[in-house]
C-alpha atoms as a PDB file:
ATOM      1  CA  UNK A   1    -125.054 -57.222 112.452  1.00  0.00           C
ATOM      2  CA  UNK A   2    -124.564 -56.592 116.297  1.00  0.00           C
ATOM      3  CA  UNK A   3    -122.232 -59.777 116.415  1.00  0.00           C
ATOM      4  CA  UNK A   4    -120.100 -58.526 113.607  1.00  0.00           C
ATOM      5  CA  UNK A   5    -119.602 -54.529 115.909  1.00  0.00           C
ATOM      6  CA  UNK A   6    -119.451 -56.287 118.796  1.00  0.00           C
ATOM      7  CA  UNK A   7    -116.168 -58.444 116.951  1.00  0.00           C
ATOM      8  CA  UNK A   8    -115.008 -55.423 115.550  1.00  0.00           C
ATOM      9  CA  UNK A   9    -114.998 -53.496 118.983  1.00  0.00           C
ATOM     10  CA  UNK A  10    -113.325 -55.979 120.606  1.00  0.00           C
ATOM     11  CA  UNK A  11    -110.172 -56.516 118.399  1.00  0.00           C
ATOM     12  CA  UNK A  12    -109.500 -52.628 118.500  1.00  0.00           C
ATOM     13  CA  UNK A  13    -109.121 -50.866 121.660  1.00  0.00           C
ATOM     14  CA  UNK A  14    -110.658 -46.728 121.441  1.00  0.00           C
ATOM     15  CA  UNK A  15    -107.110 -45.750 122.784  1.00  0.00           C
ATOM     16  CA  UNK A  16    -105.362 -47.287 120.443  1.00  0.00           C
ATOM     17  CA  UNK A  17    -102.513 -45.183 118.457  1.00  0.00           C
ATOM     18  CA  UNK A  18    -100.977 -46.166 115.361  1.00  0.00           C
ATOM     19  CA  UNK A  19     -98.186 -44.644 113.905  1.00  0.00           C
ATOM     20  CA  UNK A  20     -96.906 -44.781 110.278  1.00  0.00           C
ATOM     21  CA  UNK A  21     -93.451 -44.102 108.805  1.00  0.00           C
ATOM     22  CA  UNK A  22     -92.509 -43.742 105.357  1.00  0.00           C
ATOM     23  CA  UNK A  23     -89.003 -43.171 104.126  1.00  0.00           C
ATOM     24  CA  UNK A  24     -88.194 -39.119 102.270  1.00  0.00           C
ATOM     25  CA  UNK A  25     -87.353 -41.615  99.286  1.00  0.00           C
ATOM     26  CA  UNK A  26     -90.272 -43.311  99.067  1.00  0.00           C
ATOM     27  CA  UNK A  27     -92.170 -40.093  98.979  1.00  0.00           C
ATOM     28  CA  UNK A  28     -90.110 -38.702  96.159  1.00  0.00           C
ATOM     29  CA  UNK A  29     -89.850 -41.882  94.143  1.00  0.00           C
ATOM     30  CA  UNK A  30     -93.712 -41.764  94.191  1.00  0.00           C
ATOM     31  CA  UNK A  31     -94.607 -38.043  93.866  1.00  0.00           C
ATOM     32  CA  UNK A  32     -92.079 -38.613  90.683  1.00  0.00           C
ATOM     33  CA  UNK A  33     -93.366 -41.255  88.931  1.00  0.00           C
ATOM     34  CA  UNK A  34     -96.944 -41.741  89.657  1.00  0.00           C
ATOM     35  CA  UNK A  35     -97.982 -37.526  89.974  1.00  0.00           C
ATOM     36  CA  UNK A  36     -95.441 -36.163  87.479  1.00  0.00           C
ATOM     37  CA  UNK A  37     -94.273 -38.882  85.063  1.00  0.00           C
ATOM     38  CA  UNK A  38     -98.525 -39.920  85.048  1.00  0.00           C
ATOM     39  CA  UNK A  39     -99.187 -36.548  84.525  1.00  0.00           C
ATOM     40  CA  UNK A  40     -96.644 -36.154  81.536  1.00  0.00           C
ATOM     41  CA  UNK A  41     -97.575 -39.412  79.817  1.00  0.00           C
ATOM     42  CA  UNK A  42    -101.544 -38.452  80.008  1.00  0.00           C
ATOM     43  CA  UNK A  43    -101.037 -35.097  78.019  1.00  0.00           C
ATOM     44  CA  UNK A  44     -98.571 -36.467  75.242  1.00  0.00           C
ATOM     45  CA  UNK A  45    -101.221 -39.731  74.794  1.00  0.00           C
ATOM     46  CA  UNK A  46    -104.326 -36.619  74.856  1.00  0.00           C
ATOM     47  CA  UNK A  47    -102.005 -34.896  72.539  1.00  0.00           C
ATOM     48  CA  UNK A  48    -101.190 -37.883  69.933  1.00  0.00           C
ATOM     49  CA  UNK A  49    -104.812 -39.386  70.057  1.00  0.00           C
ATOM     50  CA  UNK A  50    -106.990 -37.014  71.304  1.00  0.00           C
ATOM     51  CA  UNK A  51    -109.038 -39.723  73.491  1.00  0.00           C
ATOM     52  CA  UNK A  52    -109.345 -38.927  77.052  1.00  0.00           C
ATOM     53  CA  UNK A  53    -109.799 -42.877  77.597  1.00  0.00           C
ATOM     54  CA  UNK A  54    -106.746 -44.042  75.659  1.00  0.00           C
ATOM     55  CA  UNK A  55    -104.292 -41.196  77.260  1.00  0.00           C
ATOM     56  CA  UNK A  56    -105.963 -42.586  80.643  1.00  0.00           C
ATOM     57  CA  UNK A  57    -104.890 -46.071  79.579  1.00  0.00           C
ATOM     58  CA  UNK A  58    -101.716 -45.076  78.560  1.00  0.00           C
ATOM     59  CA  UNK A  59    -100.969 -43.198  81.375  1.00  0.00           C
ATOM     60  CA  UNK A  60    -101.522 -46.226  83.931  1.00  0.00           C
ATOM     61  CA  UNK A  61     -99.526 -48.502  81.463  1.00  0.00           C
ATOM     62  CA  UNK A  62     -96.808 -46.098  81.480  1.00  0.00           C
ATOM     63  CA  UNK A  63     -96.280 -45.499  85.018  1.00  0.00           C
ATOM     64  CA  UNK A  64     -96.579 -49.011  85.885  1.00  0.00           C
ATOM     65  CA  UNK A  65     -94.359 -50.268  83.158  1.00  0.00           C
ATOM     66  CA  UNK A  66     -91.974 -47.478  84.638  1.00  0.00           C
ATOM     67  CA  UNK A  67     -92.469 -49.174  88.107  1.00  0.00           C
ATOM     68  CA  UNK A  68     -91.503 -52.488  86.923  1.00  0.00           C
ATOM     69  CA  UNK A  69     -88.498 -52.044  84.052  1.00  0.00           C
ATOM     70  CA  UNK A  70     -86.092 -52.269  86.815  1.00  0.00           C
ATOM     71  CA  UNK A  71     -86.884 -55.743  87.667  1.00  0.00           C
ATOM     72  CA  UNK A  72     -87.309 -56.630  83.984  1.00  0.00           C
ATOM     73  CA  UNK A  73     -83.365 -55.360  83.875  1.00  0.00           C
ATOM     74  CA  UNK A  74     -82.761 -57.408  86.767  1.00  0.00           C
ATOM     75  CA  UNK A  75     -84.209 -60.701  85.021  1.00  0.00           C
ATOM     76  CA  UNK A  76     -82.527 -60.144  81.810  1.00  0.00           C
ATOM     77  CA  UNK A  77     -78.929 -60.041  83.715  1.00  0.00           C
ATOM     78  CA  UNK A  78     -79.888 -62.673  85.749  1.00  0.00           C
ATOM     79  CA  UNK A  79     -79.412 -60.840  89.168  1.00  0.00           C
END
């Protein structure tokens, strides 16, 4: 266990800084579709089948078929 902190201590330095950047639409695009559009999709699934596991389910397949439709566009016209 010492060997693996001792590894870890030297590949990172204490005054090391690290600075992230994310784009305003990046933000947006995911406060939209994985906050809001989740949210939505969870209460109409609760709604229609009154199963807190199946509007969960539906939820993350609904978001993440959101996320990916564009590139199933994008195959389909053969961009």
């Amino acid at each position: 266990m010492r060997s693996l902190l001792t590894r870890y201590k030297a590949g990172h330095s204490s005054h090391e800084f690290k600075v992230y950047v994310f784009q305003s639409s990046t933000l947006k695009r995911f406060v939209v579709i994985e906050i809001i559009l989740g949210t939505l999709v969870y209460n109409v699934a609760l709604y229609l089948s009154h199963n807190e596991l199946i509007a969960g389910m539906g939820s993350w397949a609904g978001t993440e078929g959101l996320k990916r439709l564009p590139l199933v566009f994008r195959r389909i016209a053969g961009f």
